[in-house]
Protein backbone atom coordinates (compact mmCIF):
# COMPACT_ATOMS: atom_id res chain seq x y z
CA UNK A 1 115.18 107.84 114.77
CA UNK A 2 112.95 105.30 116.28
CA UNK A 3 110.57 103.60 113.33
CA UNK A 4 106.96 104.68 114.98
CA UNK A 5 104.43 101.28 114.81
CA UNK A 6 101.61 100.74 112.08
CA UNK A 7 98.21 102.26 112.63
CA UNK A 8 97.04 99.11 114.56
CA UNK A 9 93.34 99.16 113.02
CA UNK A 10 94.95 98.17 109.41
CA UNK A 11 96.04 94.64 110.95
CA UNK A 12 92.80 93.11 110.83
CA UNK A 13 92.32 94.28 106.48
CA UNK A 14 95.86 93.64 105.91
CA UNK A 15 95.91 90.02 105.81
CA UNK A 16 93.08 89.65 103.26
CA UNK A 17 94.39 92.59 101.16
CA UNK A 18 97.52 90.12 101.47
CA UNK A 19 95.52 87.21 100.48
CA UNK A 20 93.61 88.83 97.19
CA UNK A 21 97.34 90.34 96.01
CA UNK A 22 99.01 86.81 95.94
CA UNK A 23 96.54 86.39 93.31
CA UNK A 24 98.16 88.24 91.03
CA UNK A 25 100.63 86.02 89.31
CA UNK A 26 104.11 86.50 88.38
CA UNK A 27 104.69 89.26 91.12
CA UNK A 28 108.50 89.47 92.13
CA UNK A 29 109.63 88.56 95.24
CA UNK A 30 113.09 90.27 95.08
CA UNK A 31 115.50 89.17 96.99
CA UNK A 32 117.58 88.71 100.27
CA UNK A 33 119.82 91.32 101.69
CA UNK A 34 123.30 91.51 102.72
CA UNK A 35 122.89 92.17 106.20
CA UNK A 36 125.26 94.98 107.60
CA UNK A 37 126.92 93.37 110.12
CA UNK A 38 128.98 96.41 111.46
CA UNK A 39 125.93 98.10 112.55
CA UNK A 40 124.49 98.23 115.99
CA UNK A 41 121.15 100.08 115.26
CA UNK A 42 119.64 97.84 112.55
CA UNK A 43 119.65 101.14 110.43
CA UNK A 44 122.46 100.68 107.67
CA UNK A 45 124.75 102.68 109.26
CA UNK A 46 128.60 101.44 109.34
CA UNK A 47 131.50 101.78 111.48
CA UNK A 48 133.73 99.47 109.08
CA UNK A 49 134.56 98.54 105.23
CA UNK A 50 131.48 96.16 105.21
CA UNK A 51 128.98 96.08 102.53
CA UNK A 52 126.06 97.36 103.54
CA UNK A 53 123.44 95.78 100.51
CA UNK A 54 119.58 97.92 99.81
CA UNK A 55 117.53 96.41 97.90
CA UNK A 56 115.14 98.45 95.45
CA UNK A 57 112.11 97.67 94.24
CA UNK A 58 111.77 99.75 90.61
CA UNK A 59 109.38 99.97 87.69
CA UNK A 60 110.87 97.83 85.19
CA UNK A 61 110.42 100.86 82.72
CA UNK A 62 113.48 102.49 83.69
CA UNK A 63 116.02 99.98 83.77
CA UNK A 64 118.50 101.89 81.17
CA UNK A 65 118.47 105.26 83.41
CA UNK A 66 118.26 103.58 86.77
CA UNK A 67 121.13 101.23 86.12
CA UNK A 68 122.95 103.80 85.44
CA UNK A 69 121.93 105.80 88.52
CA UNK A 70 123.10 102.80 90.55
CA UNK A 71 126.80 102.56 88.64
CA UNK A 72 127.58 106.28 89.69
CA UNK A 73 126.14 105.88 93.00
CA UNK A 74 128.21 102.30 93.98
CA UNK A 75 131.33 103.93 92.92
CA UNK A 76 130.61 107.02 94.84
CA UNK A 77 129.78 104.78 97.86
CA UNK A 78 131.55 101.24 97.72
CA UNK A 79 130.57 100.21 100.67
CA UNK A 80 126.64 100.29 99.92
CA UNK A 81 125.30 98.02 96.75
CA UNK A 82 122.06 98.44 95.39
CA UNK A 83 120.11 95.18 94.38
CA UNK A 84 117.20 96.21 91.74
CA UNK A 85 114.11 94.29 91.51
CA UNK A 86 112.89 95.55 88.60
CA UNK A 87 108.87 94.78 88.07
CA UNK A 88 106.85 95.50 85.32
CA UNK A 89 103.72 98.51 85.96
CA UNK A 90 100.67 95.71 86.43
CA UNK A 91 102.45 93.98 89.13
CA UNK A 92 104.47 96.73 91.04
CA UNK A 93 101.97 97.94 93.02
CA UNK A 94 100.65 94.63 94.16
CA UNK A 95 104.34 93.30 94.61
CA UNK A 96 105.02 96.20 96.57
CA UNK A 97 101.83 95.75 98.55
CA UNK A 98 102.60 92.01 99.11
CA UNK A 99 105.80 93.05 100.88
CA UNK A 100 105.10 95.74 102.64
CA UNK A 101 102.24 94.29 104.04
CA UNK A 102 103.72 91.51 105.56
CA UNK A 103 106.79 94.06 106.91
CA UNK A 104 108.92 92.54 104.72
CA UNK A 105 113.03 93.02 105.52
CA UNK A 106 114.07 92.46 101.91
CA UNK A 107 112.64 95.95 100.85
CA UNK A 108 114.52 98.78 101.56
CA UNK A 109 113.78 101.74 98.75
CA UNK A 110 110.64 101.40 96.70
CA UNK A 111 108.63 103.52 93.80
CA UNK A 112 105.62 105.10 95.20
CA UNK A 113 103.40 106.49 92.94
CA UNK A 114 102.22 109.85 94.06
CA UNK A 115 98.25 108.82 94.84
CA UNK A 116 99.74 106.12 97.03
CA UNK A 117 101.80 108.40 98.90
CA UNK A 118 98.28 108.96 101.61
CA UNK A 119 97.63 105.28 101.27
CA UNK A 120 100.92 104.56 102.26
CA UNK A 121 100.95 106.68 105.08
CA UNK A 122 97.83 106.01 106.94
CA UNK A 123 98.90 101.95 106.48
CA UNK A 124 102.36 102.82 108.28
CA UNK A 125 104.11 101.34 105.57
CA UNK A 126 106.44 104.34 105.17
CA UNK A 127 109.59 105.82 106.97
CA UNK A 128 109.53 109.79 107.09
CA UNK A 129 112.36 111.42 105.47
CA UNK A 130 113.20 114.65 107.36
CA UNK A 131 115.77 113.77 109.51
CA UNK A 132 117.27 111.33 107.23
CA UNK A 133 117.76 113.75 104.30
CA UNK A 134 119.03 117.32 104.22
CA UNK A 135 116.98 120.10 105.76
CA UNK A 136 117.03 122.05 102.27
CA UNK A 137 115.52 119.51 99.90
CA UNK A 138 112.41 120.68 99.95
CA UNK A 139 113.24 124.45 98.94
CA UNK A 140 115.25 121.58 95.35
CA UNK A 141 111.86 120.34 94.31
CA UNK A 142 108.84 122.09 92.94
CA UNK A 143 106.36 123.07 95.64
CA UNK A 144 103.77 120.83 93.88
CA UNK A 145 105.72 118.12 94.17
CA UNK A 146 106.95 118.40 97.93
CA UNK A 147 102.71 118.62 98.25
CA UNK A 148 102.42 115.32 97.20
CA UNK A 149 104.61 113.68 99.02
CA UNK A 150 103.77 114.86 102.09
CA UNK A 151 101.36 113.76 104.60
CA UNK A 152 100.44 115.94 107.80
CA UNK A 153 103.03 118.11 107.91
CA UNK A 154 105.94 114.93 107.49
CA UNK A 155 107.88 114.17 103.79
CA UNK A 156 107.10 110.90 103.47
CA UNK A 157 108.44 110.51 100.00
CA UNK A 158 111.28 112.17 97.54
CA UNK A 159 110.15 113.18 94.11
CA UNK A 160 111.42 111.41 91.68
CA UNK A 161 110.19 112.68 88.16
CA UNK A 162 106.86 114.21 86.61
CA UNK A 163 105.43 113.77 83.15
CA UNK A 164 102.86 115.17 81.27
CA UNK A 165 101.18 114.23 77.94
CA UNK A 166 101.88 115.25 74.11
CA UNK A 167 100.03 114.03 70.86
CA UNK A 168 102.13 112.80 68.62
CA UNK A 169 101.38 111.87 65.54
CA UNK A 170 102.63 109.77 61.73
CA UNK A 171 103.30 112.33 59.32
CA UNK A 172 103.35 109.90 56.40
CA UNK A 173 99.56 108.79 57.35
CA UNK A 174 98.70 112.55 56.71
CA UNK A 175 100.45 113.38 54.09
CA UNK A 176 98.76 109.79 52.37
CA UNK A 177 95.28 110.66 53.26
CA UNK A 178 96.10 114.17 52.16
CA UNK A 179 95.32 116.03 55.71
CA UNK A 180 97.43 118.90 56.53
CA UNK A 181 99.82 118.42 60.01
CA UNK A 182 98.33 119.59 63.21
CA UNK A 183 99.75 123.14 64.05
CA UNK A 184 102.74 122.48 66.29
CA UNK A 185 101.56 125.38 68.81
CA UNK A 186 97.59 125.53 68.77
CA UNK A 187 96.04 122.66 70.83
CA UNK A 188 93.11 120.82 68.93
CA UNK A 189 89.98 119.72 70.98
CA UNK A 190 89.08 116.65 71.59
CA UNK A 191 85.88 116.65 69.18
CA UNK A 192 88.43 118.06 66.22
CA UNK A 193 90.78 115.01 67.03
CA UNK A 194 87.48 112.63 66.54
CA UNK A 195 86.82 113.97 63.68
CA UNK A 196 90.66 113.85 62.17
CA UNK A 197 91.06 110.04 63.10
CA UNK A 198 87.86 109.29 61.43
CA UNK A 199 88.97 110.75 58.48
CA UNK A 200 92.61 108.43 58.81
CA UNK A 201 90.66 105.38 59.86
CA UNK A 202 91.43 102.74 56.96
CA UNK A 203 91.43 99.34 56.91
CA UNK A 204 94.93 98.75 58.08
CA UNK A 205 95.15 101.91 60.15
CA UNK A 206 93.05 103.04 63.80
CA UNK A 207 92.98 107.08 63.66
CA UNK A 208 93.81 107.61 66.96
CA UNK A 209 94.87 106.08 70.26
CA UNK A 210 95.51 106.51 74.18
CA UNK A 211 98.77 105.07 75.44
CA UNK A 212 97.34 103.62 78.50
CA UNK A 213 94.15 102.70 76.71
CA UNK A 214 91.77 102.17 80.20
CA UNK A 215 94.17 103.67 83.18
CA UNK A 216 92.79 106.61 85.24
CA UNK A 217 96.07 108.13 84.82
CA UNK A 218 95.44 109.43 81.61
CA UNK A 219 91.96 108.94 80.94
CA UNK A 220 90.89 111.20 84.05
CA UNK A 221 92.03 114.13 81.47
CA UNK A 222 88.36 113.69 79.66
CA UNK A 223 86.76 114.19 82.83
CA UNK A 224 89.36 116.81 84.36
CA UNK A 225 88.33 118.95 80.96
CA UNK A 226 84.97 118.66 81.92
CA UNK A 227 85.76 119.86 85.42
CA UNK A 228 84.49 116.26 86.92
CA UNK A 229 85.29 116.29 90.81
CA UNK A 230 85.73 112.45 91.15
CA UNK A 231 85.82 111.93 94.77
CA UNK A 232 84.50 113.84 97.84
CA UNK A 233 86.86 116.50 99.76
CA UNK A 234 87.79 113.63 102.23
CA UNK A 235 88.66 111.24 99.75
CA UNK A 236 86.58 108.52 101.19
CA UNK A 237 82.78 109.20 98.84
CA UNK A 238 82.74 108.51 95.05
CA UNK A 239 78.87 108.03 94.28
CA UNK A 240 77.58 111.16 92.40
CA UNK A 241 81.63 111.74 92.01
CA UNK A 242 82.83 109.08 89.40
CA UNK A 243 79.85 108.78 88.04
CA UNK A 244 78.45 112.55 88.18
CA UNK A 245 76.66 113.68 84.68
CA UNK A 246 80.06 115.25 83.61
CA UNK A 247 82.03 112.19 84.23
CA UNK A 248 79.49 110.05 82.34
CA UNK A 249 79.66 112.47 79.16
CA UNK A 250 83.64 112.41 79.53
CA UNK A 251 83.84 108.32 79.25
CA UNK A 252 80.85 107.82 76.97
CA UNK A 253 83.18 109.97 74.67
CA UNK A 254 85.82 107.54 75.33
CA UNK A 255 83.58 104.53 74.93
CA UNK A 256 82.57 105.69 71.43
CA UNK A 257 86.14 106.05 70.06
CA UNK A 258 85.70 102.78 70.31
CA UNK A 259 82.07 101.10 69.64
CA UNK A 260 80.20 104.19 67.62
CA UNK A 261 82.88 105.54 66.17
CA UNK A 262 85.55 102.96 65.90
CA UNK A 263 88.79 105.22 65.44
CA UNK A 264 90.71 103.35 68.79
CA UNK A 265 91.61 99.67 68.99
CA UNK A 266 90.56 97.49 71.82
CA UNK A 267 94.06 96.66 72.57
CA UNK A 268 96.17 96.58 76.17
CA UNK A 269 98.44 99.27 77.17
CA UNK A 270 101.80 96.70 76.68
CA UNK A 271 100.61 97.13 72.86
CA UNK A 272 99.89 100.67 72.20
CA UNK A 273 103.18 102.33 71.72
CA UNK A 274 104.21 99.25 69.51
CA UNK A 275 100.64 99.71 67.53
CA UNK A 276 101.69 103.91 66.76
CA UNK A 277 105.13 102.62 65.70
CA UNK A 278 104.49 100.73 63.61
CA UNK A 279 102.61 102.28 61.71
CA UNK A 280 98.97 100.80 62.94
CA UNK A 281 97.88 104.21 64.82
CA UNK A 282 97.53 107.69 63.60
CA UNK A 283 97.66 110.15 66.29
CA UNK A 284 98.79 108.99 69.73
CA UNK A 285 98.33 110.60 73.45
CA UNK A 286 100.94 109.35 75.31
CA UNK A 287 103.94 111.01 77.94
CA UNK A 288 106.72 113.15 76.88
CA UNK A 289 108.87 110.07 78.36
CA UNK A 290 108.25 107.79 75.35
CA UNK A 291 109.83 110.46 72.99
CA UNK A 292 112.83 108.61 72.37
CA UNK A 293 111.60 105.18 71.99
CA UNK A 294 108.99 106.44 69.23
CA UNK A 295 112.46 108.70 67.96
CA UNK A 296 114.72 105.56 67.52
CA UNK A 297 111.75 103.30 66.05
CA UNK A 298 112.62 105.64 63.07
CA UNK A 299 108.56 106.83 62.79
CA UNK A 300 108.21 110.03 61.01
CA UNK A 301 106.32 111.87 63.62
CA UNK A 302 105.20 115.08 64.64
CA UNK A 303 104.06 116.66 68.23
CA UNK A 304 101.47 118.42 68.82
CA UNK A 305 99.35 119.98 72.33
CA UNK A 306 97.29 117.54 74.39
CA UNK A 307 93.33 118.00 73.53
CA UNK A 308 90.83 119.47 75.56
CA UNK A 309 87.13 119.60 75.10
CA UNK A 310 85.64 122.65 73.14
CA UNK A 311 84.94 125.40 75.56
CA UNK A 312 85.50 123.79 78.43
CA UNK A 313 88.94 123.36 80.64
CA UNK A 314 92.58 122.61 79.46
CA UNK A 315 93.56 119.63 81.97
CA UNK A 316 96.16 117.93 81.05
CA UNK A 317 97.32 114.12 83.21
CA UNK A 318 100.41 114.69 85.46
CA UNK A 319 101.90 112.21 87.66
CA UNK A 320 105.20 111.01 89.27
CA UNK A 321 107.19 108.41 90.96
CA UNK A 322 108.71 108.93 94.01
CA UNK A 323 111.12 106.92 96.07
CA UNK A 324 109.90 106.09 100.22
CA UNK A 325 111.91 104.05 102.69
CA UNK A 326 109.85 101.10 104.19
CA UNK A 327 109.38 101.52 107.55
CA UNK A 328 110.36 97.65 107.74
CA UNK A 329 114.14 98.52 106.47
CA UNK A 330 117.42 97.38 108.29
CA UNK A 331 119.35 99.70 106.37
CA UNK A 332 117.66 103.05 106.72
CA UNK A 333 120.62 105.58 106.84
CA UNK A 334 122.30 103.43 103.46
CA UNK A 335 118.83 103.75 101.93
CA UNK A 336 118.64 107.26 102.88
CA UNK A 337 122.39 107.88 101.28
CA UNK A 338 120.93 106.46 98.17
CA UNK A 339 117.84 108.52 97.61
CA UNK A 340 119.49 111.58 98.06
CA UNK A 341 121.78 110.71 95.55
CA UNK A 342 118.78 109.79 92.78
CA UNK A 343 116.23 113.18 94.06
CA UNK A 344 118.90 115.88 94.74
CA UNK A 345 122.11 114.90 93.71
CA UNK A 346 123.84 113.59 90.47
CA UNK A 347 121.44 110.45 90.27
CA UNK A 348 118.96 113.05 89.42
CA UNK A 349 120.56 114.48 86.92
CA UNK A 350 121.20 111.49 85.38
CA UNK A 351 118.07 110.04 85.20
CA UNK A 352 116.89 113.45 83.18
CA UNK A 353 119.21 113.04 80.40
CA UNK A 354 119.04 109.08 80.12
CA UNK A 355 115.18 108.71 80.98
CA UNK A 356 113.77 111.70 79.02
CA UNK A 357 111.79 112.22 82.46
CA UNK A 358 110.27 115.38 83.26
CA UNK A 359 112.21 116.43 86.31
CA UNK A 360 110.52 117.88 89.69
CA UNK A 361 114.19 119.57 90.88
CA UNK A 362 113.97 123.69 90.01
CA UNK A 363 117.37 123.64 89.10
CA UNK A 364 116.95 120.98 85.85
CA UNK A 365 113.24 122.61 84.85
CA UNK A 366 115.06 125.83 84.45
CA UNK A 367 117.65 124.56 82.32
CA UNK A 368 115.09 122.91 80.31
CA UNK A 369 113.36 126.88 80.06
CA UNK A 370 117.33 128.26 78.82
CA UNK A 371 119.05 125.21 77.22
CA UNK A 372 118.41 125.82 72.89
CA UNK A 373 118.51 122.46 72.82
CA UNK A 374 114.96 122.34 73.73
CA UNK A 375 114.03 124.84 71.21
CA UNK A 376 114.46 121.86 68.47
CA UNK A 377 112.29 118.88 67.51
CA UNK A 378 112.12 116.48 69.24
CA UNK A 379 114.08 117.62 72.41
CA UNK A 380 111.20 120.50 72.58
CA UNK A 381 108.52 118.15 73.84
CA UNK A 382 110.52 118.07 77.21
CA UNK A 383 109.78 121.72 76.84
CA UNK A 384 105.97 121.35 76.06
CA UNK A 385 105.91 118.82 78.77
CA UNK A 386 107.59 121.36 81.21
CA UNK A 387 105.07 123.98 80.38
CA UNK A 388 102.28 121.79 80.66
CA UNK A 389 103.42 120.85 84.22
CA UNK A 390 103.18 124.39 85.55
CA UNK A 391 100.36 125.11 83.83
CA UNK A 392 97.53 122.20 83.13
CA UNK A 393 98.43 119.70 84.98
CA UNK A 394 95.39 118.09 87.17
CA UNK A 395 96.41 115.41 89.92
CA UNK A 396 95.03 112.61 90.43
CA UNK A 397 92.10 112.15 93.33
CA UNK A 398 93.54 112.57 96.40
CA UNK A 399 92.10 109.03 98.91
CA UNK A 400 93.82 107.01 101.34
CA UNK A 401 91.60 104.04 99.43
CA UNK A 402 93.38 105.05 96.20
CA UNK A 403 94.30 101.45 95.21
CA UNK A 404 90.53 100.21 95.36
CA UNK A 405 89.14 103.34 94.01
CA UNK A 406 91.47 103.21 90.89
CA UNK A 407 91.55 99.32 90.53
CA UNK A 408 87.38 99.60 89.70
CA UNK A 409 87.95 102.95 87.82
CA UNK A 410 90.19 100.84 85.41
CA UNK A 411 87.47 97.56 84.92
CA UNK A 412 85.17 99.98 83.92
CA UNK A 413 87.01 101.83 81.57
CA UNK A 414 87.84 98.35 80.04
CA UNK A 415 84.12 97.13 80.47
CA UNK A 416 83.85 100.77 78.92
CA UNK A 417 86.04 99.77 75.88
CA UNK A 418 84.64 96.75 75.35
CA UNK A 419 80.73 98.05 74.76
CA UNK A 420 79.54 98.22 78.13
CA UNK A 421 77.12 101.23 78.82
CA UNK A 422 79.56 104.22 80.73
CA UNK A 423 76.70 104.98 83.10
CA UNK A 424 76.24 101.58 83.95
CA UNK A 425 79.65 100.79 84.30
CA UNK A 426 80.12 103.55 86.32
CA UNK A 427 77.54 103.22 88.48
CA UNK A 428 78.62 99.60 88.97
CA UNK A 429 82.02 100.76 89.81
CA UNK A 430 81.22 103.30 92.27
CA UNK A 431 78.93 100.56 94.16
CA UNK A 432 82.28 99.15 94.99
CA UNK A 433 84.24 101.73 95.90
CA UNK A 434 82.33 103.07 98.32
CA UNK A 435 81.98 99.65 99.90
CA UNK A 436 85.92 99.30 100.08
CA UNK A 437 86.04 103.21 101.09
CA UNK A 438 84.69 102.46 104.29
CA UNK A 439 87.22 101.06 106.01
CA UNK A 440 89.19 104.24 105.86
CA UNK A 441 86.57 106.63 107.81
CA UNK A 442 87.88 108.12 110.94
CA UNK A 443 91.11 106.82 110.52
CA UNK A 444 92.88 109.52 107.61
CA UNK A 445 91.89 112.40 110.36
CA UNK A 446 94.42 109.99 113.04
């Protein structure tokens, strides 16, 4: 198919959006392709035995499962080689940004995180998929997740994975402080989880923990509970949103954790899972993904529901990556080839049993709902996580200006963390936003 042009209107933001992302150091530039020099439509596709080479730009994260991904897929298809650039979470959306941006010809596949997948779309940044996958996909992946990839009526994205979000928590700390183990099947709210990691708080020990300690992802749970709408319907207003009275009660919870009550540590997300195994953190929120590395650490650990506030909503943080096709690529039908492989095909399979990722494909959540070997610690957290999917899960905040809006929603949770007033930071942030937001207005509707 014929690659349709960028929205025009974006040129004139682009370049400074360009500008401000170089700022961020130690992005990845990736490298070069292999051109294919059989083909005749600058798509990838081959009339020969030349190597057609796509490069990939991953979240560094899954290295283990996606190298593996790539080995059965190159010896499926010898003829197409997959370069990974594999970038760690702070700098892969601003490395992907940088490239895209500038049309660059040395991206072919990419991660897109499922609140970028409108953002992506309006910029033009992103090939759609239906005529270069299969006709049935969609009918392979949950209809929730098909919904987020798609943009007015096109698939602009294949779903990749889900999660969800367990507590876990160190047995031995409870058993020293004498505190019976959270019931495995009754969720806890969020004031009775207070209230436990005050009592575990020592001086070598914080009672309790986020994983992503001040990233919307998760955090937007507090406010979810709470049933805080945190943009407009459009997407494009977040005063009397982000910082409406029910968003401000949700993060001055947060912010006492750590300032009043002083049960979290003011550490950075790179630390947290290292902090709970080791022995430094009590009770933990974090995905279902990180079961096995807190497993092989050798913790003693137990799982229990995510919290919700007392009488108010069960939301629980959901999220996924997905895997686009620049609209810039030379090798569109090889990239194509490749993510049908990882979303539909054996790639996907393999990614469930080496990443420990909740899947999106019907066929592998319903052998997670009949395979026994969910039914036992700790395989049954892919379980919980699987149930939570279907049944608390809240999505992000659906914006075209999801980068800017999420990029101020995280410095104030951090200004947050660090003792600043929530409704000041809030209202700070939202100043912003809305500032940034503008740029978008009449052109999402396009």
């Amino acid at each position: 198919m014929i690659p349709k042009q960028p929205v025009k209107r974006f040129a004139a933001w682009c370049a400074p959006m360009l500008a401000a992302a170089v700022l961020f150091t130690g992005c990845s530039q990736g490298a070069g392709t292999s051109a294919d020099s059989s083909s005749s439509n600058g798509q990838g596709s081959s009339t020969s035995s030349a190597t057609t080479e796509i490069s990939f730009e991953a979240y560094s994260n899954y290295e283990k499962p996606l190298t593996k991904v790539v080995e059965a897929f190159e010896q499926q298809n010898p003829n197409i080689k997959v370069k990974m650039n594999l970038v760690p979470i702070d700098q892969l959306t601003e490395t992907i940004e940088i490239k895209l941006s500038s049309k660059a010809e040395d991206l072919d596949v990419l991660f897109v995180d499922t609140p970028l997948v409108m953002n992506y779309s309006v910029k033009g940044y992103l090939e759609p998929l239906d005529s270069l996958i299969p006709a049935d996909a969609k009918a392979k992946w949950t209809k929730s997740a098909v919904d987020t990839v798609s943009y007015k009526g096109e698939l602009m994205a294949a779903p990749m994975n889900s999660s969800s979000q367990v507590l876990y928590y160190n047995k031995d700390i409870f058993k020293k402080k004498g505190i019976p183990f959270p019931d495995a099947d009754k969720r806890m709210t969020w004031e009775e989880v207070r209230d436990l990691a005050k009592q575990l708080t020592s001086d070598n020990v914080y009672g309790f923990s986020f994983e992503q300690v001040d990233k919307a992802y998760q955090l937007l749970a507090l406010s979810d509970s709470l049933s805080a709408k945190m943009l407009s319907d459009d997407g494009l207003v977040s005063s009397g949103y982000s910082n409406s009275p029910e968003a401000v009660k949700a993060f001055q919870f947060y912010a006492d954790l750590f300032n009043k009550d002083k049960v979290s540590p003011k550490i950075k997300k790179e630390e947290s899972i290292d902090y709970f195994t080791s022995g430094k953190v009590a009770m933990f929120v974090s995905t279902n993904q990180n079961m096995p590395k807190i497993r092989d650490s050798g913790l003693n650990f137990g799982v229990t529901l995510h919290p919700y506030f007392a009488g108010q909503k069960v939301a629980t943080p959901t999220g996924a990556w997905n895997v686009g096709i620049s609209k810039y690529s030379e090798h569109k039908e090889a990239s194509a080839k490749f993510i049908k492989f990882l979303t539909l095909g054996e790639g996907a399979k393999i990614l469930f049993k080496e990443g420990g990722t909740l899947p999106p494909q019907i066929d592998l959540l319903n052998s997670i709902d009949t395979d026994p070997k969910y039914e036992q610690f700790p395989d049954n957290v892919i379980r919980i996580a699987a149930k939570e999917s279907r049944e608390t899960a809240v999505p992000r905040p659906k914006t075209p200006g999801y980068l800017e809006w999420e990029k101020n929603m995280n410095k104030a949770f951090e200004d947050m963390k660090n003792g600043a007033d929530p409704q000041k930071a809030l209202d700070d942030a939202v100043h912003v936003i809305d500032n940034l937001l503008k740029k978008y207005k009449g052109v999402a509707a396009n």
